[in-house]
Protein backbone atom coordinates (compact mmCIF):
# COMPACT_ATOMS: atom_id res chain seq x y z
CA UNK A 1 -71.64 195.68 -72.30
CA UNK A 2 -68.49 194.70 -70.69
CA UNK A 3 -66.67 192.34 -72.82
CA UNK A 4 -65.89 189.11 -70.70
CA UNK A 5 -61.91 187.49 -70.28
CA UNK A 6 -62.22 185.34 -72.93
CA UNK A 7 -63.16 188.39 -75.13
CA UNK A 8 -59.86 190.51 -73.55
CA UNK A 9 -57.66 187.17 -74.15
CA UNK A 10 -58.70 187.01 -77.86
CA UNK A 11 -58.50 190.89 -78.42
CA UNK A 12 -54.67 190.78 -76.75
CA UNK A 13 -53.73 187.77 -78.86
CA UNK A 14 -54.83 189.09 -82.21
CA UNK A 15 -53.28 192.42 -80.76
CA UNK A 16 -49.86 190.24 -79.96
CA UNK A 17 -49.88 188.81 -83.45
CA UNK A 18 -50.04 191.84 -85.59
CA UNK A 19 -47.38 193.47 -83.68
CA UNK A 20 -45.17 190.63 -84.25
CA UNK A 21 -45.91 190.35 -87.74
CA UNK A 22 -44.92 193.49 -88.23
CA UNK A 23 -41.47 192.69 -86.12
CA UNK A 24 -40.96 190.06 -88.53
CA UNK A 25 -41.64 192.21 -91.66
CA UNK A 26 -39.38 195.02 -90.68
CA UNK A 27 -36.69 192.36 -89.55
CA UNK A 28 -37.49 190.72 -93.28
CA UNK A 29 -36.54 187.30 -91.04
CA UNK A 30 -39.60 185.51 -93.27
CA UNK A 31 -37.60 186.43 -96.52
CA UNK A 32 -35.34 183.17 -96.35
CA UNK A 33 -38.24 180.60 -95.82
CA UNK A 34 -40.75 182.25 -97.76
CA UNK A 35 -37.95 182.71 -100.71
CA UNK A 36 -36.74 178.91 -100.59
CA UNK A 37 -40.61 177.91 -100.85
CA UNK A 38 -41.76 180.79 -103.85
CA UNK A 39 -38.22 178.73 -105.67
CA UNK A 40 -39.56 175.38 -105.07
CA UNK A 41 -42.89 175.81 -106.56
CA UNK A 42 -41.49 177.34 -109.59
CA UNK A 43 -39.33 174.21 -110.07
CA UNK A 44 -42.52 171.90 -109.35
CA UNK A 45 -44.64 174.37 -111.52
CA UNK A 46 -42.29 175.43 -114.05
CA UNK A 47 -43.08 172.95 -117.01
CA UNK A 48 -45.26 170.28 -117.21
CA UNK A 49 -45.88 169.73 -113.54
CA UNK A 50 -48.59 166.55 -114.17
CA UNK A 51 -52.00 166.18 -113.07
CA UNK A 52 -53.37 167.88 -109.98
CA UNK A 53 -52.90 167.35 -106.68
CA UNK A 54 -50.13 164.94 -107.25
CA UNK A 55 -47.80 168.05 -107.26
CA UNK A 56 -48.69 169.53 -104.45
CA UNK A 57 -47.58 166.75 -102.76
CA UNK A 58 -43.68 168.38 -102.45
CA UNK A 59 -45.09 171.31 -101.77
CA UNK A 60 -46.93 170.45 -98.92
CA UNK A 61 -44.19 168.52 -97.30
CA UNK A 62 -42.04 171.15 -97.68
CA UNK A 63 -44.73 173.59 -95.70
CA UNK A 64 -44.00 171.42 -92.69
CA UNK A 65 -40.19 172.53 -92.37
CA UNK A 66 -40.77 176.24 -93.48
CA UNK A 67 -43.92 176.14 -90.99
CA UNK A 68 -41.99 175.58 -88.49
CA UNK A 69 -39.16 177.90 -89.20
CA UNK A 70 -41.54 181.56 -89.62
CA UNK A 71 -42.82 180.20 -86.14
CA UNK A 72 -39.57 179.51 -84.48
CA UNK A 73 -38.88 183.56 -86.47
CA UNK A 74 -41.96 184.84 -85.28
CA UNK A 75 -41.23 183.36 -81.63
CA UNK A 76 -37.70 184.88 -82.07
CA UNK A 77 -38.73 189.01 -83.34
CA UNK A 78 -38.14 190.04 -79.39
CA UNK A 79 -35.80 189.45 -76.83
CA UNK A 80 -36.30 188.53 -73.08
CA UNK A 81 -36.83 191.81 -71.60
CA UNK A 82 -38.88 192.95 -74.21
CA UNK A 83 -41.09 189.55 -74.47
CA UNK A 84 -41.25 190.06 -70.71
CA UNK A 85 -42.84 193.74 -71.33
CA UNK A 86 -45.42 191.95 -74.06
CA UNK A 87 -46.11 189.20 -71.37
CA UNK A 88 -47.10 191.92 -69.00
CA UNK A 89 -49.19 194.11 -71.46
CA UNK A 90 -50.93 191.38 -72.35
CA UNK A 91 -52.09 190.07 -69.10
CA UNK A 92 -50.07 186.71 -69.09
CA UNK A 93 -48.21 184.64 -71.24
CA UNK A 94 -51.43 182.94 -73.06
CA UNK A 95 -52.56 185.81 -75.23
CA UNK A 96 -48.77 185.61 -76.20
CA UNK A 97 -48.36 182.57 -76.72
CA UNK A 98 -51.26 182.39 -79.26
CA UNK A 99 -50.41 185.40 -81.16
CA UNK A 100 -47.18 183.93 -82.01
CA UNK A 101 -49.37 180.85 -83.24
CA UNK A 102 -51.68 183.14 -84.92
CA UNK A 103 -49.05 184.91 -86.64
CA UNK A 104 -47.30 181.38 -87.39
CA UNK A 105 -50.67 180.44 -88.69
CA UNK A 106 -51.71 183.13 -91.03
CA UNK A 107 -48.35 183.50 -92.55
CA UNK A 108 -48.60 179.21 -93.13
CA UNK A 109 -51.91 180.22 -94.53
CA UNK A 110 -50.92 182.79 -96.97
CA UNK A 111 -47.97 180.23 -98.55
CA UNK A 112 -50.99 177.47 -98.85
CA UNK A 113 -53.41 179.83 -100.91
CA UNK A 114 -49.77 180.61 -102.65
CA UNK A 115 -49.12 176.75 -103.92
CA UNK A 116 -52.98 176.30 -104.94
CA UNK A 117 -52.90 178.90 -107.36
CA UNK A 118 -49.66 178.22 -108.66
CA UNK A 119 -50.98 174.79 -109.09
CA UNK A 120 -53.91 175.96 -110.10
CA UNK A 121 -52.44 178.33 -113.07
CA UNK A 122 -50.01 175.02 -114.35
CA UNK A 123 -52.70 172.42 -114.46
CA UNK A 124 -55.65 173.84 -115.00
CA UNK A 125 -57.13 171.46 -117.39
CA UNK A 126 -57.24 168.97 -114.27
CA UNK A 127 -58.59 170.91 -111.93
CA UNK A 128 -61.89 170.38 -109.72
CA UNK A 129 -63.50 172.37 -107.34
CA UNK A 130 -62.59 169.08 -104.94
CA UNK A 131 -58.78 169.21 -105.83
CA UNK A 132 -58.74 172.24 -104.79
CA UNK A 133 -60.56 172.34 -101.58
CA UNK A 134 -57.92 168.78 -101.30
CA UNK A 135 -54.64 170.92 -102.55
CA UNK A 136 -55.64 173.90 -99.81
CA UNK A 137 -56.53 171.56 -96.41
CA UNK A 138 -53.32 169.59 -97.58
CA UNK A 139 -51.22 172.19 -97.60
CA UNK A 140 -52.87 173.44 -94.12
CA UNK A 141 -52.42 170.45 -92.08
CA UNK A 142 -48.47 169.94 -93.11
CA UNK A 143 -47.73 173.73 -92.24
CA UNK A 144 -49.76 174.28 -88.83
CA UNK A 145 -48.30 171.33 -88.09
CA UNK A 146 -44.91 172.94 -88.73
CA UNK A 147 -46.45 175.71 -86.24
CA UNK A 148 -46.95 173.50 -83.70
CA UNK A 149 -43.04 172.35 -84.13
CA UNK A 150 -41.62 175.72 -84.22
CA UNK A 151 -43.60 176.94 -80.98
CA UNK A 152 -42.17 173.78 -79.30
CA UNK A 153 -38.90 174.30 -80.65
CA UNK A 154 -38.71 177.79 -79.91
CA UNK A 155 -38.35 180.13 -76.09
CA UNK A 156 -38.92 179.30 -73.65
CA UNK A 157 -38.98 175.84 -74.29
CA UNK A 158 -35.66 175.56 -75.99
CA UNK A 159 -33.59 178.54 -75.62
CA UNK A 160 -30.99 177.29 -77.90
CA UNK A 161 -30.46 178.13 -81.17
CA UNK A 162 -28.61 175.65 -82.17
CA UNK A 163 -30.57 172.60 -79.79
CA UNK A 164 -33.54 174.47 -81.20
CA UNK A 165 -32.71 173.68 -85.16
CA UNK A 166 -31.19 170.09 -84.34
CA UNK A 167 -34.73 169.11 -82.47
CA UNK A 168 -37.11 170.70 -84.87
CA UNK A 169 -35.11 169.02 -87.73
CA UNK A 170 -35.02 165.64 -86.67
CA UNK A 171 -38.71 165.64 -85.40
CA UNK A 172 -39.78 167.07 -89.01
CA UNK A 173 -37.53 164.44 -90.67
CA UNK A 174 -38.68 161.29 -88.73
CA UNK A 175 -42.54 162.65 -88.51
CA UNK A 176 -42.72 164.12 -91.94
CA UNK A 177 -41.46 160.90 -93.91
CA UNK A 178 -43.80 158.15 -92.87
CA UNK A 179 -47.04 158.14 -95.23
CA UNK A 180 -49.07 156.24 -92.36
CA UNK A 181 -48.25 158.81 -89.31
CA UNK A 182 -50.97 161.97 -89.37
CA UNK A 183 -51.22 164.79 -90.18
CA UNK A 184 -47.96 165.48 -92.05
CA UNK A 185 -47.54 161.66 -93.33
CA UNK A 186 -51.23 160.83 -94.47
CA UNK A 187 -51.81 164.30 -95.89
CA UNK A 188 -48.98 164.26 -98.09
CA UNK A 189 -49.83 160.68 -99.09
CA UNK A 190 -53.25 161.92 -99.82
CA UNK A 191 -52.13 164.78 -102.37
CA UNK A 192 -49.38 161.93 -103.73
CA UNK A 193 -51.14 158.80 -104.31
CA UNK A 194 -54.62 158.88 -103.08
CA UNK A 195 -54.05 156.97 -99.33
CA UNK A 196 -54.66 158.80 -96.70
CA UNK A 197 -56.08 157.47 -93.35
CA UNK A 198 -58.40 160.15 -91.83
CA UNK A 199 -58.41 162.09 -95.34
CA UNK A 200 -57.03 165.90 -95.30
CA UNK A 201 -59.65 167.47 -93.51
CA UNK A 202 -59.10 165.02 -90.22
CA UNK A 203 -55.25 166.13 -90.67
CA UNK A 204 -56.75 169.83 -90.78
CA UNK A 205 -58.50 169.29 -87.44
CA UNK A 206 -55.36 167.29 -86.11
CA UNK A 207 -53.25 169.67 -87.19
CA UNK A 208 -55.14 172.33 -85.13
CA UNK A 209 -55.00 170.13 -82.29
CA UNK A 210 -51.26 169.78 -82.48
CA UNK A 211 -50.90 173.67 -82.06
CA UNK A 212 -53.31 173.94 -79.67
CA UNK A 213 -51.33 171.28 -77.45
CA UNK A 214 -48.60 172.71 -78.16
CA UNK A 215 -49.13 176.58 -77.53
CA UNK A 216 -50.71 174.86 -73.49
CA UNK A 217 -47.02 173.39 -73.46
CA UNK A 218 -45.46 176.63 -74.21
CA UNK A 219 -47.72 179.01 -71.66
CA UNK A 220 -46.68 176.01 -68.80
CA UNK A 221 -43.25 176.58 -69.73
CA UNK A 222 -43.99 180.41 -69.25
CA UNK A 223 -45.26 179.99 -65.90
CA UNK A 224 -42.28 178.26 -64.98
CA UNK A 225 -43.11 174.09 -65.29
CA UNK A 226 -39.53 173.50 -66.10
CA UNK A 227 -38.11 175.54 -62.63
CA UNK A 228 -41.11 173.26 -60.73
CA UNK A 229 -39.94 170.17 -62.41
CA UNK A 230 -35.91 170.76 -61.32
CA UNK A 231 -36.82 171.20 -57.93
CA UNK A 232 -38.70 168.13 -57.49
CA UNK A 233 -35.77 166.44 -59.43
CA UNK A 234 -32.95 168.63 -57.20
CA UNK A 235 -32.84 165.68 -54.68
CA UNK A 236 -32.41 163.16 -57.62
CA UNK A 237 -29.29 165.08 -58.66
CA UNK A 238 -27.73 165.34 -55.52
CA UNK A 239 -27.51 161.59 -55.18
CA UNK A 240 -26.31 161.64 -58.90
CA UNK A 241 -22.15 160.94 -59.11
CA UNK A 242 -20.58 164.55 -59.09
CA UNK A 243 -18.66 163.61 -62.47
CA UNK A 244 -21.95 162.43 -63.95
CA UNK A 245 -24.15 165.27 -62.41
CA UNK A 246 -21.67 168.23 -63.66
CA UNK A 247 -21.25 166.81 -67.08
CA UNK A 248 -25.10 165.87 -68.01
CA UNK A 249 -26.86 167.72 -65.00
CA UNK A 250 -25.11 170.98 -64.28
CA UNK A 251 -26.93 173.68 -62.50
């Protein structure tokens, strides 16, 4: 039997993503984040850490940031001409797309099983099968959400490195520290205090959502939604004041 598109697309995206985990293993580019959250958890874990999942807390708002940085890595492994080669071998920028996102996923994934048995191992006299299963979907929906924010923060959306780090750090800053705003906010409140609004398996299945909307984002910008946009806006520029227009609207 002939497998069917959707079969190809999946084969090519899971083909994508190991290839770029292994970019980013030989590059070692997932040292630094991976590193600075392995330290973390042996400060949170390192003496009497308290009763579970209060502790994971930290560590699952810190997933959200380092999420989003091994994406924005993973995103980053190839240049332009050979990203362009991948696009082509793959059969469009899609399958592309969501191997980065896979590979930004597992490697979110990985860290998450990391912190529950490191919490698990300190304060074991308080753990529950149900902490547990809380600890691991907590962790999960603050670090695909940090996918989601490093594929949106990442080419060819912004091409900048350094408008690339400003954005994803004020967006994880302002969306990270409110306790009411999902996933990030109500999941971390979940593991801290109890509260939590749609509980941490709704910020799971938001947090999915998130990466889903954003890899569509990403694959428009692929097929060129930013070029369509600036020539529907070219008129609007011409009539802009030339001071004004070279300054904030060069071409």
């Amino acid at each position: 039997m002939t497998p069917g598109p959707g079969s190809a697309r999946a084969a090519a995206a899971l083909a994508v993503a190991r290839m770029l985990g292994e970019d980013i293993a030989r590059s070692q580019r997932f040292l630094v984040p991976g590193l600075l959250f392995g330290v973390v958890l042996a400060v949170l874990f390192g003496g009497d850490p308290g009763a579970l999942p209060e502790p994971w807390a930290a560590s699952a708002l810190l997933l959200y940031p380092v999420g989003a940085w091994l994406t924005h890595s993973v995103a980053g492994t190839e240049d332009d001409v050979a990203r362009t080669v991948t696009v082509t071998a793959a059969g469009g920028g899609g399958p592309v797309v969501a191997g980065v996102a896979l590979a930004g996923a597992a490697g979110v994934a990985v860290l998450s099983v990391l912190a529950v048995l490191w919490g698990l191992v300190a304060g074991f006299s308080t753990a529950t099968p149900g902490i547990l299963i809380e600890g691991l979907f907590g962790h999960l929906a603050c670090g695909l959400s940090g996918v989601a924010v490093g594929l949106v923060c990442a080419r060819p959306v912004i091409r900048s490195l350094g408008r690339a780090l400003l954005a994803g750090l004020a967006f994880v800053v302002v969306t990270g520290t409110r306790s009411w705003l999902p996933p990030v906010g109500t999941a971390v409140a979940a593991l801290g205090s109890g509260r939590g609004g749609v509980g941490v398996f709704g910020d799971v299945l938001l947090a999915m959502a998130l990466v889903v909307g954003a890899a569509a984002l990403v694959v428009r910008c692929e097929q060129g939604w930013p070029d369509e946009w600036g020539d529907r806006l070219e008129p609007v520029r011409r009539r802009l004041p030339r001071a004004v227009r070279d300054r904030f609207w060069p071409e």
